[in-house]
Protein backbone atom coordinates (compact mmCIF):
# COMPACT_ATOMS: atom_id res chain seq x y z
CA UNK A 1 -59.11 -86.74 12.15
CA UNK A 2 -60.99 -89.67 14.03
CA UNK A 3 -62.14 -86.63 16.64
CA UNK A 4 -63.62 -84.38 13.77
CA UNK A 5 -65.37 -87.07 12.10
CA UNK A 6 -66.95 -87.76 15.35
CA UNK A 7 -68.20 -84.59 16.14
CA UNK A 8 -69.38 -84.66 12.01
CA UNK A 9 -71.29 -87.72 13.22
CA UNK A 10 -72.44 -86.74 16.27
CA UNK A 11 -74.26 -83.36 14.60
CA UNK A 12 -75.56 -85.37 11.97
CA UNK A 13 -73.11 -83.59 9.11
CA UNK A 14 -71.87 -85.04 6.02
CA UNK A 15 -69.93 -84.11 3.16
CA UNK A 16 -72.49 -82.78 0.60
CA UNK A 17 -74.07 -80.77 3.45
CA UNK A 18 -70.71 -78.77 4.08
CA UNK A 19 -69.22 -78.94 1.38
CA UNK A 20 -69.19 -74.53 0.98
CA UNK A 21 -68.69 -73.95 4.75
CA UNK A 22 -66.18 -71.81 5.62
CA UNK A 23 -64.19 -72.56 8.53
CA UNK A 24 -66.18 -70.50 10.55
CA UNK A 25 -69.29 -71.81 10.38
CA UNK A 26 -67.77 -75.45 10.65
CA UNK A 27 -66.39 -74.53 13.82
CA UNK A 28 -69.56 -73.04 15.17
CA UNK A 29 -71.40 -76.74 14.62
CA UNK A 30 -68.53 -79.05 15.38
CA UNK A 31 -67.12 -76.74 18.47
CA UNK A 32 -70.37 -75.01 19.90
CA UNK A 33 -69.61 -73.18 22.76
CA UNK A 34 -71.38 -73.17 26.08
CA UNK A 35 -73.46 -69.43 26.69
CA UNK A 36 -70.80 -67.70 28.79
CA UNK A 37 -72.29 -67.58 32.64
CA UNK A 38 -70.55 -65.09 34.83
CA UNK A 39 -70.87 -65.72 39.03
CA UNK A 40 -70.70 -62.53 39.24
CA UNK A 41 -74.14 -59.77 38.95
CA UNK A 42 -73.92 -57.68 36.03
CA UNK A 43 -74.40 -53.87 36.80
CA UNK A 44 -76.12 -51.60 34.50
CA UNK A 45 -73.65 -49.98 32.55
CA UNK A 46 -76.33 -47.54 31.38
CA UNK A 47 -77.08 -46.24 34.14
CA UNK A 48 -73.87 -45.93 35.55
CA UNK A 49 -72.88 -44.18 32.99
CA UNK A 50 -75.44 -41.64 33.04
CA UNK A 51 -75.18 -41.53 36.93
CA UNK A 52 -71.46 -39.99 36.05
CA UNK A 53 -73.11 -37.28 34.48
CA UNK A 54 -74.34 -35.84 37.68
CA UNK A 55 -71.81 -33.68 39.69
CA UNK A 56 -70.15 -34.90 41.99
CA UNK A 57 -70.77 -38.62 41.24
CA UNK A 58 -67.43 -40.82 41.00
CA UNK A 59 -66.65 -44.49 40.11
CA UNK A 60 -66.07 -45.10 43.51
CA UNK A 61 -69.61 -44.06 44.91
CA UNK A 62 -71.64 -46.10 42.30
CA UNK A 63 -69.39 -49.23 43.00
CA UNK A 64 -70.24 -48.83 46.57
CA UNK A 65 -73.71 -48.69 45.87
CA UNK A 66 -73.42 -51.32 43.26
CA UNK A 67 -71.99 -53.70 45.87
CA UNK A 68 -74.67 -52.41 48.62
CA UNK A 69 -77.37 -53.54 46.48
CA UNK A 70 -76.78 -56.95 46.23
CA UNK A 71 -75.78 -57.93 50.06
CA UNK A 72 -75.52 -62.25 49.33
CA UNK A 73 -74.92 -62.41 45.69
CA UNK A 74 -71.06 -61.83 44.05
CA UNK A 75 -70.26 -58.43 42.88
CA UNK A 76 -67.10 -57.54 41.26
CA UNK A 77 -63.86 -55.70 43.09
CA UNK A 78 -63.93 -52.01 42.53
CA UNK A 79 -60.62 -52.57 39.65
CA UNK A 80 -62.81 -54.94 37.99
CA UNK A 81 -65.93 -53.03 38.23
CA UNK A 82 -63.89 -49.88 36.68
CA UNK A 83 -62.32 -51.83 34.08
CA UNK A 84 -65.68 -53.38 32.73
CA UNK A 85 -67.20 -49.84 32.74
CA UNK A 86 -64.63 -48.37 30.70
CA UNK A 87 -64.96 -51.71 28.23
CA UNK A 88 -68.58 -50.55 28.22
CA UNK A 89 -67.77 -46.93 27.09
CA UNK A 90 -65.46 -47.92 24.26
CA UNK A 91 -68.54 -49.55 22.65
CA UNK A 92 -70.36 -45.73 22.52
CA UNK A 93 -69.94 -43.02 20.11
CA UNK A 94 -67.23 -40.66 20.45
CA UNK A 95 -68.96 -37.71 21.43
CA UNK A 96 -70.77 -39.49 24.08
CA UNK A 97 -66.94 -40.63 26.14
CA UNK A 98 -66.99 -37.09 27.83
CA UNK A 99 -68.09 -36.27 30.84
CA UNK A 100 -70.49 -33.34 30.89
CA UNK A 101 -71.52 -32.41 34.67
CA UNK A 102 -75.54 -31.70 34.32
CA UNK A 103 -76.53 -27.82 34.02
CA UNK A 104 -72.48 -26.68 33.13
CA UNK A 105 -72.39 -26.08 29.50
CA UNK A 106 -74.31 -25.11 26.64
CA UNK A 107 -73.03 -25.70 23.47
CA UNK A 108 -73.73 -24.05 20.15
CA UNK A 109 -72.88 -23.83 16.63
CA UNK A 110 -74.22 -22.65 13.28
CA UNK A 111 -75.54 -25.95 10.86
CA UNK A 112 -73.10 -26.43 7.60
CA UNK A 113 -76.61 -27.13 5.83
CA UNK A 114 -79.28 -24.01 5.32
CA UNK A 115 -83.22 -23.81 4.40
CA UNK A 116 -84.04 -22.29 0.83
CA UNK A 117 -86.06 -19.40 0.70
CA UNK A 118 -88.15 -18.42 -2.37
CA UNK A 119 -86.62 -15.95 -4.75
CA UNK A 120 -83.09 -17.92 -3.83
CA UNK A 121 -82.42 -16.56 -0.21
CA UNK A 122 -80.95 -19.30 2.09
CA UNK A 123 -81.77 -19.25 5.61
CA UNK A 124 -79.29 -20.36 8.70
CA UNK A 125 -79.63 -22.75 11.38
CA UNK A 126 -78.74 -21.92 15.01
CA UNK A 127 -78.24 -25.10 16.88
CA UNK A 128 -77.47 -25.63 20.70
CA UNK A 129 -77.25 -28.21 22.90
CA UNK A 130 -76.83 -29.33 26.88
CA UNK A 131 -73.44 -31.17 27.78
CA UNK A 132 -75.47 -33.82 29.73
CA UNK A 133 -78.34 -35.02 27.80
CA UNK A 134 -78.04 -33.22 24.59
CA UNK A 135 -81.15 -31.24 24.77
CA UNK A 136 -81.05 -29.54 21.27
CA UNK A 137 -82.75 -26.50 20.21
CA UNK A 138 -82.74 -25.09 16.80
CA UNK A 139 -84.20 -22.24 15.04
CA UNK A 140 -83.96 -20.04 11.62
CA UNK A 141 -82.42 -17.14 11.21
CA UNK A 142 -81.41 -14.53 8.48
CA UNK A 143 -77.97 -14.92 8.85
CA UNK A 144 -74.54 -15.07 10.61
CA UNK A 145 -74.26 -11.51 12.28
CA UNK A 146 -73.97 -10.42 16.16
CA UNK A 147 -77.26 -9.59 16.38
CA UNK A 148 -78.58 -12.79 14.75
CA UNK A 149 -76.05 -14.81 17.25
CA UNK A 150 -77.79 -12.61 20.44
CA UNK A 151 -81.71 -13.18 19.46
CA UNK A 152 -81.25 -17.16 18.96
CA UNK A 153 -78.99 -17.25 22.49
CA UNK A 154 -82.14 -15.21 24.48
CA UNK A 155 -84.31 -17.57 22.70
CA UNK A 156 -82.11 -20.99 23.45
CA UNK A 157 -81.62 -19.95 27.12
CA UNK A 158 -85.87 -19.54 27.36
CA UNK A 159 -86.59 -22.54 25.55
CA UNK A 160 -84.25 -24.56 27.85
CA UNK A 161 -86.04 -22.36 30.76
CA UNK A 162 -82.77 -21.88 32.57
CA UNK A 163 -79.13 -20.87 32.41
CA UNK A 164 -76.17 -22.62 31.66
CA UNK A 165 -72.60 -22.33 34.22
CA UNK A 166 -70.68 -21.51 30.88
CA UNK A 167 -72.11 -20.86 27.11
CA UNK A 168 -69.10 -22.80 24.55
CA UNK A 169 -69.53 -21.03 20.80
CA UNK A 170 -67.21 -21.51 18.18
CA UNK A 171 -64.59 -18.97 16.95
CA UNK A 172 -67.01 -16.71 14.82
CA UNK A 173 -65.54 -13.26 14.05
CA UNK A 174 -68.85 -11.84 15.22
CA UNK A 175 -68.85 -13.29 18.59
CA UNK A 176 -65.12 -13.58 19.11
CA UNK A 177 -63.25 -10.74 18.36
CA UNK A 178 -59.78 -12.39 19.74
CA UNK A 179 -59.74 -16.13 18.98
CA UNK A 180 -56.21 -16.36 21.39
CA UNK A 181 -56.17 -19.83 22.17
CA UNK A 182 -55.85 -19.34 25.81
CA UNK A 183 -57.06 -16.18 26.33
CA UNK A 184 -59.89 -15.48 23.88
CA UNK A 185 -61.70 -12.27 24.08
CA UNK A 186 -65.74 -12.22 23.27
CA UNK A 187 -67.26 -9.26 21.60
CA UNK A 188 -68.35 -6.60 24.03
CA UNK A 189 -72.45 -7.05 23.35
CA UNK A 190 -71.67 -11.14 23.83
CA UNK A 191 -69.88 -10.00 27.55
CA UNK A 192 -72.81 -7.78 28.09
CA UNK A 193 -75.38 -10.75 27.53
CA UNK A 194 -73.13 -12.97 29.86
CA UNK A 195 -73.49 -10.15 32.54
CA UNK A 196 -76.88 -9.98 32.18
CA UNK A 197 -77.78 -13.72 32.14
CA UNK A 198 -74.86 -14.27 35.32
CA UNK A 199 -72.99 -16.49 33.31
CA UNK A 200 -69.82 -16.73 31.40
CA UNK A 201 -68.87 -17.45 27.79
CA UNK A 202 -65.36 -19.33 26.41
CA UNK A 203 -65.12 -20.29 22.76
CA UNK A 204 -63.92 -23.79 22.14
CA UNK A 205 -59.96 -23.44 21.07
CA UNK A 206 -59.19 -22.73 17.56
CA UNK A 207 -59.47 -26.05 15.38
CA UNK A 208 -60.40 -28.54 18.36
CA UNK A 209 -63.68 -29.78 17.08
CA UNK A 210 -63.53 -32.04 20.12
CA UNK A 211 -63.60 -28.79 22.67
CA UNK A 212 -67.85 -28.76 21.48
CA UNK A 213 -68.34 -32.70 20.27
CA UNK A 214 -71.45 -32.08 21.30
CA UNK A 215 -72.76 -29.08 18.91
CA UNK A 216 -71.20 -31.18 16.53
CA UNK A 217 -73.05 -34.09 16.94
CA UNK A 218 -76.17 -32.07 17.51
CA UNK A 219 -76.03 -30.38 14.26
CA UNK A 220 -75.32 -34.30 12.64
CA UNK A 221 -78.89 -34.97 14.36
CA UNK A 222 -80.38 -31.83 13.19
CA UNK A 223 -79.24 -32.20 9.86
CA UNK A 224 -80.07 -35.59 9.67
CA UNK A 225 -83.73 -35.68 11.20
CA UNK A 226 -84.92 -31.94 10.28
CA UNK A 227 -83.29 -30.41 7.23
CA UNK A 228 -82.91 -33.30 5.33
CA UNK A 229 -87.17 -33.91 6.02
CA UNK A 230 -87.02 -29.89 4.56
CA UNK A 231 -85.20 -30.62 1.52
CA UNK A 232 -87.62 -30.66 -0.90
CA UNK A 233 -89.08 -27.27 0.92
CA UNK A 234 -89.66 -23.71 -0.20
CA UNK A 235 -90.63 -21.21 2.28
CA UNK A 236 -92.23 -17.82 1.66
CA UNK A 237 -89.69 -16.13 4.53
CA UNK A 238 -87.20 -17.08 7.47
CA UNK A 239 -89.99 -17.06 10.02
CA UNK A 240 -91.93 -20.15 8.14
CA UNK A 241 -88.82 -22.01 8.04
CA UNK A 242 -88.26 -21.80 11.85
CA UNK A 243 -91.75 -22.80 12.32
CA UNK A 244 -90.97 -25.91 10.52
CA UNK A 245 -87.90 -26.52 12.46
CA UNK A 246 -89.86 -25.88 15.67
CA UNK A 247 -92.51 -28.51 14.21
CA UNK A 248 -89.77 -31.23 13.86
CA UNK A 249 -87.77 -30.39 17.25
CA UNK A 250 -89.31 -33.25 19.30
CA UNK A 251 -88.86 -35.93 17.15
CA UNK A 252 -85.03 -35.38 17.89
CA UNK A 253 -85.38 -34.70 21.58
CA UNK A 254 -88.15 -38.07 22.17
CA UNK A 255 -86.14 -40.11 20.48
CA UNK A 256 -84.82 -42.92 22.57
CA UNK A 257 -80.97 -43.34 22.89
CA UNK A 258 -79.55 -46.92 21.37
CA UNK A 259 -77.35 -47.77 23.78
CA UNK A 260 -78.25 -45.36 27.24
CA UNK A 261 -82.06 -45.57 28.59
CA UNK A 262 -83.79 -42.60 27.83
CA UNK A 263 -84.22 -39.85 25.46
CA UNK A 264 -82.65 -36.75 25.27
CA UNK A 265 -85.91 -34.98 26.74
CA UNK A 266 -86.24 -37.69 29.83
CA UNK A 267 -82.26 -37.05 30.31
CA UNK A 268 -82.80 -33.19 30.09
CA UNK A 269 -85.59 -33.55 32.64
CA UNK A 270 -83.34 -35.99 35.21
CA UNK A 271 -80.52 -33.86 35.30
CA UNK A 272 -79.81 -30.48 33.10
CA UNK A 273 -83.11 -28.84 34.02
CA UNK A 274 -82.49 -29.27 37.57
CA UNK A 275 -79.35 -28.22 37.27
CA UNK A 276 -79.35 -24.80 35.45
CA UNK A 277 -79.79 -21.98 37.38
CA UNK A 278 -82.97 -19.16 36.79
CA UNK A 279 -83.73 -16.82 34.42
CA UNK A 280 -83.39 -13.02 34.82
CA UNK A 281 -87.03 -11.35 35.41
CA UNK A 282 -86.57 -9.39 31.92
CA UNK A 283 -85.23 -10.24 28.51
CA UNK A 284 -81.81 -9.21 27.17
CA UNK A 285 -82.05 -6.33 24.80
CA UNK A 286 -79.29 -6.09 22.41
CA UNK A 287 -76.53 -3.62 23.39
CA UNK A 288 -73.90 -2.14 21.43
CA UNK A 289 -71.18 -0.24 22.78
CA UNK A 290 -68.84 2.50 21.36
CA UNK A 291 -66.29 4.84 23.30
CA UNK A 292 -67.09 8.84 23.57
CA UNK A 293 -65.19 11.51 25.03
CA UNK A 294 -66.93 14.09 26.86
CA UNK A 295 -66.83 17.14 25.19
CA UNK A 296 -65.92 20.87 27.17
CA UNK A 297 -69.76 21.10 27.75
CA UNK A 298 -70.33 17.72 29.98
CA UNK A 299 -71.92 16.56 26.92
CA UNK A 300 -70.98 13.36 24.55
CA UNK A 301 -72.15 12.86 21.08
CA UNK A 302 -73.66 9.89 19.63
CA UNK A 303 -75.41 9.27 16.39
CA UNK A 304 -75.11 12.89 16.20
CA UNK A 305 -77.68 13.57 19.44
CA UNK A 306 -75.75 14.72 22.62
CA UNK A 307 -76.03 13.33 25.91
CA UNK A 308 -75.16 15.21 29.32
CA UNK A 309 -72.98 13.67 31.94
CA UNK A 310 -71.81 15.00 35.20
CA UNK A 311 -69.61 18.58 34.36
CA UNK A 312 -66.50 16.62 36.66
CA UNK A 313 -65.98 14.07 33.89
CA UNK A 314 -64.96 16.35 31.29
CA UNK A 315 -62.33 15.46 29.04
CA UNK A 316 -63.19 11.37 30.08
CA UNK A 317 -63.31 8.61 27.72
CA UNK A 318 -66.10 6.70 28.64
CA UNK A 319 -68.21 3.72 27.57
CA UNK A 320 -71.40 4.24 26.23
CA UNK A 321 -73.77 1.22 26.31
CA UNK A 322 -76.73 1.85 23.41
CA UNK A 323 -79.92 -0.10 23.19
CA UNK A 324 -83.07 0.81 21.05
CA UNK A 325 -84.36 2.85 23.82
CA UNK A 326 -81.95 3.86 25.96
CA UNK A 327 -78.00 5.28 26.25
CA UNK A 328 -75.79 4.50 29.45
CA UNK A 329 -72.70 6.05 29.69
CA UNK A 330 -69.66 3.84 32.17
CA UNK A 331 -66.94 4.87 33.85
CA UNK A 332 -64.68 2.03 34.34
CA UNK A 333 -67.91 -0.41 34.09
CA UNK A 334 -69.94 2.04 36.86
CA UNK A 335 -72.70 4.02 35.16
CA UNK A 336 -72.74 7.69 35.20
CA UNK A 337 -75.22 8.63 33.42
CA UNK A 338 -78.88 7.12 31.65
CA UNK A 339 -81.45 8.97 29.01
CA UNK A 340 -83.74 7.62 27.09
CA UNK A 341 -82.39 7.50 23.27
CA UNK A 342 -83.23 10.48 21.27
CA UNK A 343 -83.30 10.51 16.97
CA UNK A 344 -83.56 14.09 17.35
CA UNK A 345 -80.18 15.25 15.39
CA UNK A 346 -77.97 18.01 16.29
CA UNK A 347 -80.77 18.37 19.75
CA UNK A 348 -79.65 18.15 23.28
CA UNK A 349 -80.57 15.65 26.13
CA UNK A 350 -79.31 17.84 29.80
CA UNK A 351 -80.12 16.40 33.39
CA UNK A 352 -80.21 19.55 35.43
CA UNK A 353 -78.07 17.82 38.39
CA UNK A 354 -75.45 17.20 35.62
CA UNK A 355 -74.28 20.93 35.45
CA UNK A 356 -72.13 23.13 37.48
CA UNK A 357 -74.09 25.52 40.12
CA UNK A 358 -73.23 28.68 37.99
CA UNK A 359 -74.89 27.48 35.09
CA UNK A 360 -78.12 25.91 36.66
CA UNK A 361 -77.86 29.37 38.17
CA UNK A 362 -78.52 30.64 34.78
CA UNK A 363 -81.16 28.74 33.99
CA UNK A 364 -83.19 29.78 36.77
CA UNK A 365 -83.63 32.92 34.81
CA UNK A 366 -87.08 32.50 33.17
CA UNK A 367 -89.48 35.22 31.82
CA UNK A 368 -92.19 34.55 34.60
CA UNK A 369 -89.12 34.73 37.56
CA UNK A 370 -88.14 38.36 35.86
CA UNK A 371 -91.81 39.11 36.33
CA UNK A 372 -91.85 37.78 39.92
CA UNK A 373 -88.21 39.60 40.47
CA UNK A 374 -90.13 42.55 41.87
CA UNK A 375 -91.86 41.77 44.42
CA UNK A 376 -88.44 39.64 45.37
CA UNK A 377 -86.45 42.79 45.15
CA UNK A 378 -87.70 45.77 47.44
CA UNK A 379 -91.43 44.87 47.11
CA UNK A 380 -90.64 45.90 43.05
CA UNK A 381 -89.11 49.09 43.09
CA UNK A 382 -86.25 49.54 40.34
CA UNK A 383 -84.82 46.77 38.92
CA UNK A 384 -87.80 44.60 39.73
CA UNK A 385 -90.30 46.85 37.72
CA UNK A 386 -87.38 47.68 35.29
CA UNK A 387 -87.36 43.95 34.54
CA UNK A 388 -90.64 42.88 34.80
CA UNK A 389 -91.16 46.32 32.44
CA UNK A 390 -88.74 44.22 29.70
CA UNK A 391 -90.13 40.89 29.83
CA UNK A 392 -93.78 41.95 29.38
CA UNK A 393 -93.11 43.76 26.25
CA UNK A 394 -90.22 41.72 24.54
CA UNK A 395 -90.99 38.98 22.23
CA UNK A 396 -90.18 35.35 22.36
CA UNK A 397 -87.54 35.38 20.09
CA UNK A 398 -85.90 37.54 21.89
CA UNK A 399 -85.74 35.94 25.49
CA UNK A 400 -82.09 34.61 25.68
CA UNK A 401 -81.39 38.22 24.99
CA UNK A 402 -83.92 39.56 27.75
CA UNK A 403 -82.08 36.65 30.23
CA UNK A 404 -78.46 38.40 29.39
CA UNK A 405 -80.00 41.76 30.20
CA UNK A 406 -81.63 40.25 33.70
CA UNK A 407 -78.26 39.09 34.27
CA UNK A 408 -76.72 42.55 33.95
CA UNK A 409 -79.69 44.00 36.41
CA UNK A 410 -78.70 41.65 38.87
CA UNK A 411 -75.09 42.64 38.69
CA UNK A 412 -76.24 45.98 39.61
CA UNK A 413 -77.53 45.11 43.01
CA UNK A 414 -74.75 46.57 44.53
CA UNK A 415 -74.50 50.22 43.43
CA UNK A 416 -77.61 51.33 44.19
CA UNK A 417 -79.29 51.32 40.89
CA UNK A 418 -82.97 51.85 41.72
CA UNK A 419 -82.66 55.43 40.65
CA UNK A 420 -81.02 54.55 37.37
CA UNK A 421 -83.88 52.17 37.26
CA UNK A 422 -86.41 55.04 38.01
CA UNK A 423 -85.19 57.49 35.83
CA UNK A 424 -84.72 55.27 32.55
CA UNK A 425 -88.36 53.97 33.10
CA UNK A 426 -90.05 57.57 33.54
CA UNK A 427 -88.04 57.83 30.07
CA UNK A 428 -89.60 54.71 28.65
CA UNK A 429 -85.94 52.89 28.48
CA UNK A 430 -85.79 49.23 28.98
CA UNK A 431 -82.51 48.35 27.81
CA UNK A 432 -79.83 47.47 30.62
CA UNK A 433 -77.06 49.41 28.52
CA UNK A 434 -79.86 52.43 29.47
CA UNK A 435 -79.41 51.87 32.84
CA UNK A 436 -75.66 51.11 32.48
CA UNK A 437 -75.29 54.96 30.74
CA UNK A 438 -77.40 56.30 33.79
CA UNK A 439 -74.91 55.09 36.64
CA UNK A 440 -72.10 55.63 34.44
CA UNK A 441 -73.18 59.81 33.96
CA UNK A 442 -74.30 59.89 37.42
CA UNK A 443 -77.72 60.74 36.41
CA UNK A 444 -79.56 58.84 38.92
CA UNK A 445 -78.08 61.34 41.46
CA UNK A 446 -80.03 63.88 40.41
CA UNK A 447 -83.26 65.51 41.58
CA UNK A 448 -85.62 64.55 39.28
CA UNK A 449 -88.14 67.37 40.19
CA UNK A 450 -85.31 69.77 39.41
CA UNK A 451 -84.47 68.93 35.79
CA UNK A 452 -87.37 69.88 34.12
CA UNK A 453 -87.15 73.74 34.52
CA UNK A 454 -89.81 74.47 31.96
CA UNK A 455 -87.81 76.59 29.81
CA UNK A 456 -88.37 76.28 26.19
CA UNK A 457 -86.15 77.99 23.43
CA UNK A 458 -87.19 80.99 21.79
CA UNK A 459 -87.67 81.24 17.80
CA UNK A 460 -84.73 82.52 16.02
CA UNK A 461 -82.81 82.50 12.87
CA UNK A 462 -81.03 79.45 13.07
CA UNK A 463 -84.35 77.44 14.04
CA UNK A 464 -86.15 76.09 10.16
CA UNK A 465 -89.36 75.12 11.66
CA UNK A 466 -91.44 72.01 9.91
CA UNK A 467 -92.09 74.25 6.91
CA UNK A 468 -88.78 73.61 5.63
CA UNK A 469 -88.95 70.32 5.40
CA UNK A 470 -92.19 70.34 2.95
């Protein structure tokens, strides 16, 4: 008692003055303690744990260079340095105790919270975000659907002006179409972006909310700092909304960190941006795919337009990859074939090379070559002048008919047919069934001076004459 009354007297305390103390703040004025003093230099925790952000940085190499910096003063043991670190990191929020290497993963997620729309429409927010700094980006968008998901990724990856090592969704039915919790499959158009951007995509496991802390933290801060400033809002259409978004974006990425230096756009320019690997030269174009057989006729139908392919893949199944303006048709991921997309329904789209020799055979067979068959054949004698005879004189309409009949000429070469030829045009025949009728009598081995005898039949009973007729 005689010690406490001392230390009463010695700070000048009597009983009215703490008379509603609690014991706390008796024993800060009776007891003061000395400010703690530590021999030892105090690293920046901060920094060091930002520096373990970077790849290939490790405990080990920033205690070394911890304890190279400060050559005649009294750093702490490497145990001691790790232990204070990871007293440090207990004091952060959750989401910030992993480890994200800069430049490996992108992280995105569709806001809880949406933008109204006049006449009662409700537009969704995309949001993504970098594993290292937390670079967000955010945008509006119609809604929830694959091709919604595609055009905010193309336009993440070129606002971030680089490309992630892997790309960590959630388990949407429109971008996963197998949510296995080890071996998740994406859709086929979200593979096909992958390809295309040379990176890889793996959903976040069913339920783990901590697999993408991040896009959940980001979408917190977007929620927080951007739609709850658009509240109050009504916008005329989804493109005004993401113009407001877009407004409000920096004031989340400049805002300093409370308890790491920086902001998430200084971070972002330290270590993601470096980090992430280029571009492709064009923009993805979305790409659905469907599977085709190929018909007897090397063709495949789609949309109700067919499509030639090589006449050796008949009876396939094959991939066909479909953009606005173009079709590719795979083979076990190697393409076969490429046209440019065609509306036209129930019309044909035939590469030449596609076809088998007999039938671009056939189609050599035009009008002009039957014309030009003549002077080909025996400087257009016969069946040259037979067929150039034809295709003069037959209407359009009529050329796949006049081709058939060129066909049947040609199968004639053999037998000696420029006297049938001859004889059916001095008749004015054109027909190839004339000519046919010709070999097949033997007329064209007669003389044709001696047929015409000029004998005419003399008038008799039997004969009416035109009168009879009247």
């Amino acid at each position: 008692m005689t010690k406490y009354l001392g230390l009463a007297s010695a700070a000048g305390l009597d009983w009215e003055t703490v008379r509603e103390w609690d014991e706390r703040q008796l024993a800060a004025r009776l007891l003061p303690r000395a400010p703690a003093t530590s021999p030892f230099v105090e690293p920046d925790w901060g920094r060091v744990h930002r520096e373990l952000d970077r790849k290939g940085v490790t405990l080990m190499l920033l205690w070394e260079e911890y304890v190279a910096a400060h050559p005649h003063e009294r750093t702490w043991r490497y145990t001691q340095f790790c232990e204070h670190y990871k007293a440090f990191a207990r004091r952060l929020k959750r989401s910030m105790r992993q480890h994200r290497r800069a430049g490996e993963k992108l992280f995105i997620d569709f806001a809880g919270p949406t933008v109204a729309l006049h006449g009662g429409g409700r537009a969704q927010v995309f949001v993504a975000a970098l594993g290292a700094s937390s670079y967000t980006f955010a945008c509006a968008t119609g809604a929830q659907k694959l091709e919604d998901w595609v055009e905010c990724m193309v336009r993440a990856l070129a606002f971030y002006g680089g490309v992630p090592q892997l790309i960590v969704p959630d388990n949407a039915r429109a971008v996963i179409v197998d949510p296995n919790r080890y071996e998740p499959r994406a859709a086929d158009t979200v593979r096909d972006l992958a390809r295309h951007y040379g990176t890889s995509v793996l959903p976040a496991r069913p339920r783990s909310p901590r697999d993408k802390a991040t896009a959940e933290s980001s979408v917190q801060v977007v929620t927080r700092w951007i739609l709850a400033r658009l509240r109050h809002e009504r916008f005329e259409s989804v493109a005004q909304a993401d113009a407001a978004i877009a407004a409000l974006l920096p004031s989340v990425n400049d805002r300093a960190y409370q308890k790491l230096p920086g902001s998430r756009a200084s971070v972002f320019t330290e270590l993601d941006r470096p980090a992430l690997m280029p571009l492709p030269p064009t923009r993805y174009e979305l790409a659905r795919f469907k599977t085709v057989k190929v018909h007897i006729d090397y063709h495949v139908g789609i949309d109700g337009h067919r499509y030639s392919v090589p006449h050796a893949l008949v009876g396939q199944q094959l991939e066909a990859r479909l953009t606005q303006r173009a079709v590719e048709l795979l083979l076990r991921g190697n393409r076969v074939a490429s046209h440019a997309r065609s509306a036209r329904r129930g019309g044909f789209t035939t590469i030449e090379a596609h076809m088998p020799a007999a039938h671009r055979a056939h189609l050599e067979w035009t009008p002009q070559r039957l014309i030009e068959w003549g002077p080909a054949h025996r400087r257009g004698h016969g069946r040259g002048r037979h067929a150039a005879a034809r295709a003069q004189q037959a209407p359009r309409a009529r050329l796949p008919r006049l081709l058939g009949a060129a066909e049947g000429l040609s199968a004639t070469a053999t037998r000696g047919s420029e006297a049938a030829c001859e004889r059916t045009l001095a008749l004015g025949a054109f027909k190839y069934r004339h000519v046919r009728d010709v070999l097949a009598n033997n007329r064209d081995r007669l003389d044709p001076q001696g047929t015409d005898s000029g004998w005419t039949s003399p008038l008799h009973a039997h004969v009416r004459g035109p009168g009879y007729y009247q």
